[in-house]
N, C-alpha and C. Protein backbone atom coordinates (compact mmCIF):
# COMPACT_ATOMS: atom_id res chain seq x y z
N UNK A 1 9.00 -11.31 12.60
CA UNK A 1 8.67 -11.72 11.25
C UNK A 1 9.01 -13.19 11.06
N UNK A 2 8.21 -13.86 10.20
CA UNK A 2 8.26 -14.88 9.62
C UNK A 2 9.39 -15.62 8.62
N UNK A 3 10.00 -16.04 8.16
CA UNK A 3 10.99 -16.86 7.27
C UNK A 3 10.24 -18.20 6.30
N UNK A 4 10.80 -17.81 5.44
CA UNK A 4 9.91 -18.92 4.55
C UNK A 4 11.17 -19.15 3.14
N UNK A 5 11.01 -20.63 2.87
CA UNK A 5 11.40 -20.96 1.28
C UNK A 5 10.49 -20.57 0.55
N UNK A 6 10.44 -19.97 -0.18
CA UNK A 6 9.58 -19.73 -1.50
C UNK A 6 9.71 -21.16 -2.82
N UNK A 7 8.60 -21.82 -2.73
CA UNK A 7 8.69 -23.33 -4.07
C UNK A 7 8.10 -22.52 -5.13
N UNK A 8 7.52 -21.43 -5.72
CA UNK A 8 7.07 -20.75 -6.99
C UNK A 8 7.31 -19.55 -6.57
N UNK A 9 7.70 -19.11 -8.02
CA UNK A 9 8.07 -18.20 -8.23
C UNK A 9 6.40 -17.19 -8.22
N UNK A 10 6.65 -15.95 -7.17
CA UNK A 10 5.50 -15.52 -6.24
C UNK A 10 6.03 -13.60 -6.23
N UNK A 11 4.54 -13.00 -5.93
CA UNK A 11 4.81 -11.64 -6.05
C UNK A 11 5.16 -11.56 -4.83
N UNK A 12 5.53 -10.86 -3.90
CA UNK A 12 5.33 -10.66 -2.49
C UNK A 12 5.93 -9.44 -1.86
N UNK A 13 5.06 -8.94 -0.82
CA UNK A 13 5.69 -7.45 -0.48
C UNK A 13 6.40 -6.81 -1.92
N UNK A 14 5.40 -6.41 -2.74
CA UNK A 14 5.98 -5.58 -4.43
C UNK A 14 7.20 -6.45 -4.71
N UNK A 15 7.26 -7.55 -4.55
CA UNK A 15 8.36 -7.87 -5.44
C UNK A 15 8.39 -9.32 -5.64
N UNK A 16 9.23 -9.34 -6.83
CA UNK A 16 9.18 -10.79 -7.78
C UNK A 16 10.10 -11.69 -6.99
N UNK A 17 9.93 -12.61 -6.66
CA UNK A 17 10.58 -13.25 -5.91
C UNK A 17 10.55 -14.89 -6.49
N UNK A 18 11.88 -15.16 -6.69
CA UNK A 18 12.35 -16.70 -7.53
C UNK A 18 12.26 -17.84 -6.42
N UNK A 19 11.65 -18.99 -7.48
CA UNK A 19 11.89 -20.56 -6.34
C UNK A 19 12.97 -20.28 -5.88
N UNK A 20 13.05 -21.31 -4.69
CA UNK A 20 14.11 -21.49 -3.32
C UNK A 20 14.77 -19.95 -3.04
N UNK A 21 14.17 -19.15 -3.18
CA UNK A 21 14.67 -18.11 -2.37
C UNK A 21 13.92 -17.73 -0.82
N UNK A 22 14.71 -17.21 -0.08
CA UNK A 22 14.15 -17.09 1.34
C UNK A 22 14.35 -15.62 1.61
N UNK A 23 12.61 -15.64 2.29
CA UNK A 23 12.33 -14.20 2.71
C UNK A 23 12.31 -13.91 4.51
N UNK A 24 11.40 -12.98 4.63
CA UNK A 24 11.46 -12.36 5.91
C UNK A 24 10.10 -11.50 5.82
N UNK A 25 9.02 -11.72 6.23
CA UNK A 25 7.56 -11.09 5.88
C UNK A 25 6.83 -11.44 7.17
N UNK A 26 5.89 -10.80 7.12
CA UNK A 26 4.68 -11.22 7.91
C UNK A 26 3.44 -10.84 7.36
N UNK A 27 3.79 -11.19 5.48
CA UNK A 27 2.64 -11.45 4.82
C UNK A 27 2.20 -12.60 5.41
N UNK A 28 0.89 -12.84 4.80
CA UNK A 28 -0.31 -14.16 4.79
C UNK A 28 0.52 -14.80 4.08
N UNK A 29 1.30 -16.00 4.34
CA UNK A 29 1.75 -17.25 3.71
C UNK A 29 0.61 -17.96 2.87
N UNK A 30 1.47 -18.64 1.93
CA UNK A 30 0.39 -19.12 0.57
C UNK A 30 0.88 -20.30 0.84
N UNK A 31 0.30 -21.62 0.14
CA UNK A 31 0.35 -23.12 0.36
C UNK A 31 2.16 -23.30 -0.24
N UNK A 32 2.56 -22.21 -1.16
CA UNK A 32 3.76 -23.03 -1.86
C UNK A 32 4.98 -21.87 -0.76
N UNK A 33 4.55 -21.90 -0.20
CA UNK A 33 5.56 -20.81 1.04
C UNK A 33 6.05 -21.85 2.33
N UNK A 34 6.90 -22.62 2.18
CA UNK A 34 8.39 -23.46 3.35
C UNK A 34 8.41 -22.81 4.18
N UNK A 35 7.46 -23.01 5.64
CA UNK A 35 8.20 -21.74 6.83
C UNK A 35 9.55 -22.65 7.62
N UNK A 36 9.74 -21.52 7.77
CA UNK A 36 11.64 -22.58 8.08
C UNK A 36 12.04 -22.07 9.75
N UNK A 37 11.08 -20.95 10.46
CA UNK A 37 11.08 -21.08 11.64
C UNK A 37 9.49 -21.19 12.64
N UNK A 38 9.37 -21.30 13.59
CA UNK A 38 7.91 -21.15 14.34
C UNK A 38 7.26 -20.28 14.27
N UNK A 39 7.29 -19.15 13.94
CA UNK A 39 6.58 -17.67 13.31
C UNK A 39 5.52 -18.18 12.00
N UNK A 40 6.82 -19.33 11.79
CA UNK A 40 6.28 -19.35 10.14
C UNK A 40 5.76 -20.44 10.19
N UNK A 41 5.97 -21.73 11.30
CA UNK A 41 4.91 -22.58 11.05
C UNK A 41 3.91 -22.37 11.70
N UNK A 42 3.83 -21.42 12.67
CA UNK A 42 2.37 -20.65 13.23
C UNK A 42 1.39 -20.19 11.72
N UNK A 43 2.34 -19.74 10.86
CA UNK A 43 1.53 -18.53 10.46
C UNK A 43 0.54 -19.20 9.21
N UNK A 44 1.60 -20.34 8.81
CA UNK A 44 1.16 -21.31 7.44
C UNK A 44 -0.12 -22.53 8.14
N UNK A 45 -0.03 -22.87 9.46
CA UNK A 45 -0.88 -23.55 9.76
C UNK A 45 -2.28 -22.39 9.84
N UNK A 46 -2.23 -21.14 10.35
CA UNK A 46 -3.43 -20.43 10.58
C UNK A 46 -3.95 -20.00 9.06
N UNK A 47 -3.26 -19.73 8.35
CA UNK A 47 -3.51 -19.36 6.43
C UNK A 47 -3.94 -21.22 6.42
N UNK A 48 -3.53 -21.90 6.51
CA UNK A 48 -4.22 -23.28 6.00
C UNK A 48 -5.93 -23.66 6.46
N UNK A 49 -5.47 -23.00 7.92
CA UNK A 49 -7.21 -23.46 8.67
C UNK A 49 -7.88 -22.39 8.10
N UNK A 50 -7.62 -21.30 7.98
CA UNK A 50 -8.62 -19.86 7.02
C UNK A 50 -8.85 -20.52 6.10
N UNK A 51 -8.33 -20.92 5.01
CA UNK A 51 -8.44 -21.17 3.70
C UNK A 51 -9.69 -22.33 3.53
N UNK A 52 -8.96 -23.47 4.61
CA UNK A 52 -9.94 -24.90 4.87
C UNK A 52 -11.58 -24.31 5.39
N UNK A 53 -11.89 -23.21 5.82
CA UNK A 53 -12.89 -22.61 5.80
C UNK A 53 -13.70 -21.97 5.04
N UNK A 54 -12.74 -20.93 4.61
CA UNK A 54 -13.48 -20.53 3.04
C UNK A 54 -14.00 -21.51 2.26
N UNK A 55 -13.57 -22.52 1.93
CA UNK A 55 -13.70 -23.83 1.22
C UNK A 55 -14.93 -23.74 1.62
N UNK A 56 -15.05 -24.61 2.44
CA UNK A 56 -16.14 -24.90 3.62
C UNK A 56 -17.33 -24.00 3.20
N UNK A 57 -16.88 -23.07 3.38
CA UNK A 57 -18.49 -21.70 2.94
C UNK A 57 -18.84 -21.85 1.87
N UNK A 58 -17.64 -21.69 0.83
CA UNK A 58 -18.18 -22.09 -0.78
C UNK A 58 -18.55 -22.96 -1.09
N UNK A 59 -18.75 -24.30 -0.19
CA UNK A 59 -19.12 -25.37 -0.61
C UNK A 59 -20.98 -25.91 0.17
N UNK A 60 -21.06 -25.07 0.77
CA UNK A 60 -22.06 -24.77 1.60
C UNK A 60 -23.11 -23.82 0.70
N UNK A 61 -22.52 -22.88 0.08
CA UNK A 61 -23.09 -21.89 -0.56
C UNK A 61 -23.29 -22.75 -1.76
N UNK A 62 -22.24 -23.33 -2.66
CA UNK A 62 -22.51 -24.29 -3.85
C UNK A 62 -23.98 -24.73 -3.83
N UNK A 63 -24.09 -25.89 -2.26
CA UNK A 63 -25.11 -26.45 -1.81
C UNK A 63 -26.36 -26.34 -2.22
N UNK A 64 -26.42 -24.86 -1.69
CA UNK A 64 -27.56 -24.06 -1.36
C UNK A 64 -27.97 -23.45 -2.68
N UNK A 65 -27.21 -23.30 -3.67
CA UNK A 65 -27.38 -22.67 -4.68
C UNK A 65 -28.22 -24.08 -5.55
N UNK A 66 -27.54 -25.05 -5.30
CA UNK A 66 -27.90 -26.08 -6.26
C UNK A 66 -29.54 -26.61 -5.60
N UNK A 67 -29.59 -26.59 -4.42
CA UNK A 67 -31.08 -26.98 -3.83
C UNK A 67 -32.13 -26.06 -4.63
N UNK A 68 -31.79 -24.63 -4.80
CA UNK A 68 -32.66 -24.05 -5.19
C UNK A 68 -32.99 -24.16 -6.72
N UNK A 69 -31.93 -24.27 -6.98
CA UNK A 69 -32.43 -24.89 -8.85
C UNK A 69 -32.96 -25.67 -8.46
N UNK A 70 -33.09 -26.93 -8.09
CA UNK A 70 -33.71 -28.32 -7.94
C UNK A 70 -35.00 -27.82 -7.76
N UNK A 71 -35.52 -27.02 -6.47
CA UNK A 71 -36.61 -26.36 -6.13
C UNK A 71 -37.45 -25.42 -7.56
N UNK A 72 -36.63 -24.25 -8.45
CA UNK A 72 -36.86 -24.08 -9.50
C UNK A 72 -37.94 -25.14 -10.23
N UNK A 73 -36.51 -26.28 -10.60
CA UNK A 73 -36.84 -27.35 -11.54
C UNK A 73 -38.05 -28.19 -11.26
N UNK A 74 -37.90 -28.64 -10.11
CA UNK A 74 -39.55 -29.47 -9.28
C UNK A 74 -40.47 -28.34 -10.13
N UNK A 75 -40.15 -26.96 -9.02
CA UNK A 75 -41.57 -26.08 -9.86
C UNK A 75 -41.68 -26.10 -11.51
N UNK A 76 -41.06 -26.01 -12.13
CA UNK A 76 -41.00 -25.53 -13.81
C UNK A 76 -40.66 -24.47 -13.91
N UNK A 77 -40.24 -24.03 -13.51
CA UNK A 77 -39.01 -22.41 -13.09
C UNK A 77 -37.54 -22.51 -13.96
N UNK A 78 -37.55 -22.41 -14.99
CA UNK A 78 -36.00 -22.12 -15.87
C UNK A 78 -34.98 -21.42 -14.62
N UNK A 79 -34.06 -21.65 -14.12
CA UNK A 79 -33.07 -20.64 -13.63
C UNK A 79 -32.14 -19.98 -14.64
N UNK A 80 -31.43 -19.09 -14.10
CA UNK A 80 -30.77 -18.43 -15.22
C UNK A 80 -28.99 -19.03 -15.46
């Protein structure tokens, strides 16, 4: 398992858990989660590159969404 500072106050494994307190999980680390050994900076760099991806898709998808209004609009097509 992982080790982490907690910087916000965060739900985790069912429970409420206060700034600067330190856990023991091998939840998915969140951006405001301090890993404080190599488990945990493994685990916060792989949750960072996932995340930097999702981005990536939604912003791709944004894209694509907005070309097609444009396409709409050229035609005279109201979108909704």
């Amino acid at each position: 398992m992982a080790r982490y500072r907690i910087n916000a106050l965060s739900f985790i494994d069912n429970k409420l858990v206060q700034e600067g307190e330190e856990i023991e999980t091998d939840a998915t680390p969140s951006a405001h989660w301090e890993p404080l050994d190599k488990p945990g900076q493994k685990a916060s760099a792989e949750a960072a590159a996932a995340e930097a991806e999702r981005v990536a898709q939604l912003q791709t998808q944004a894209a694509a969404v907005q070309g097609a209004a444009q396409v709409l609009a050229a035609a005279g097509i109201e979108s909704a």
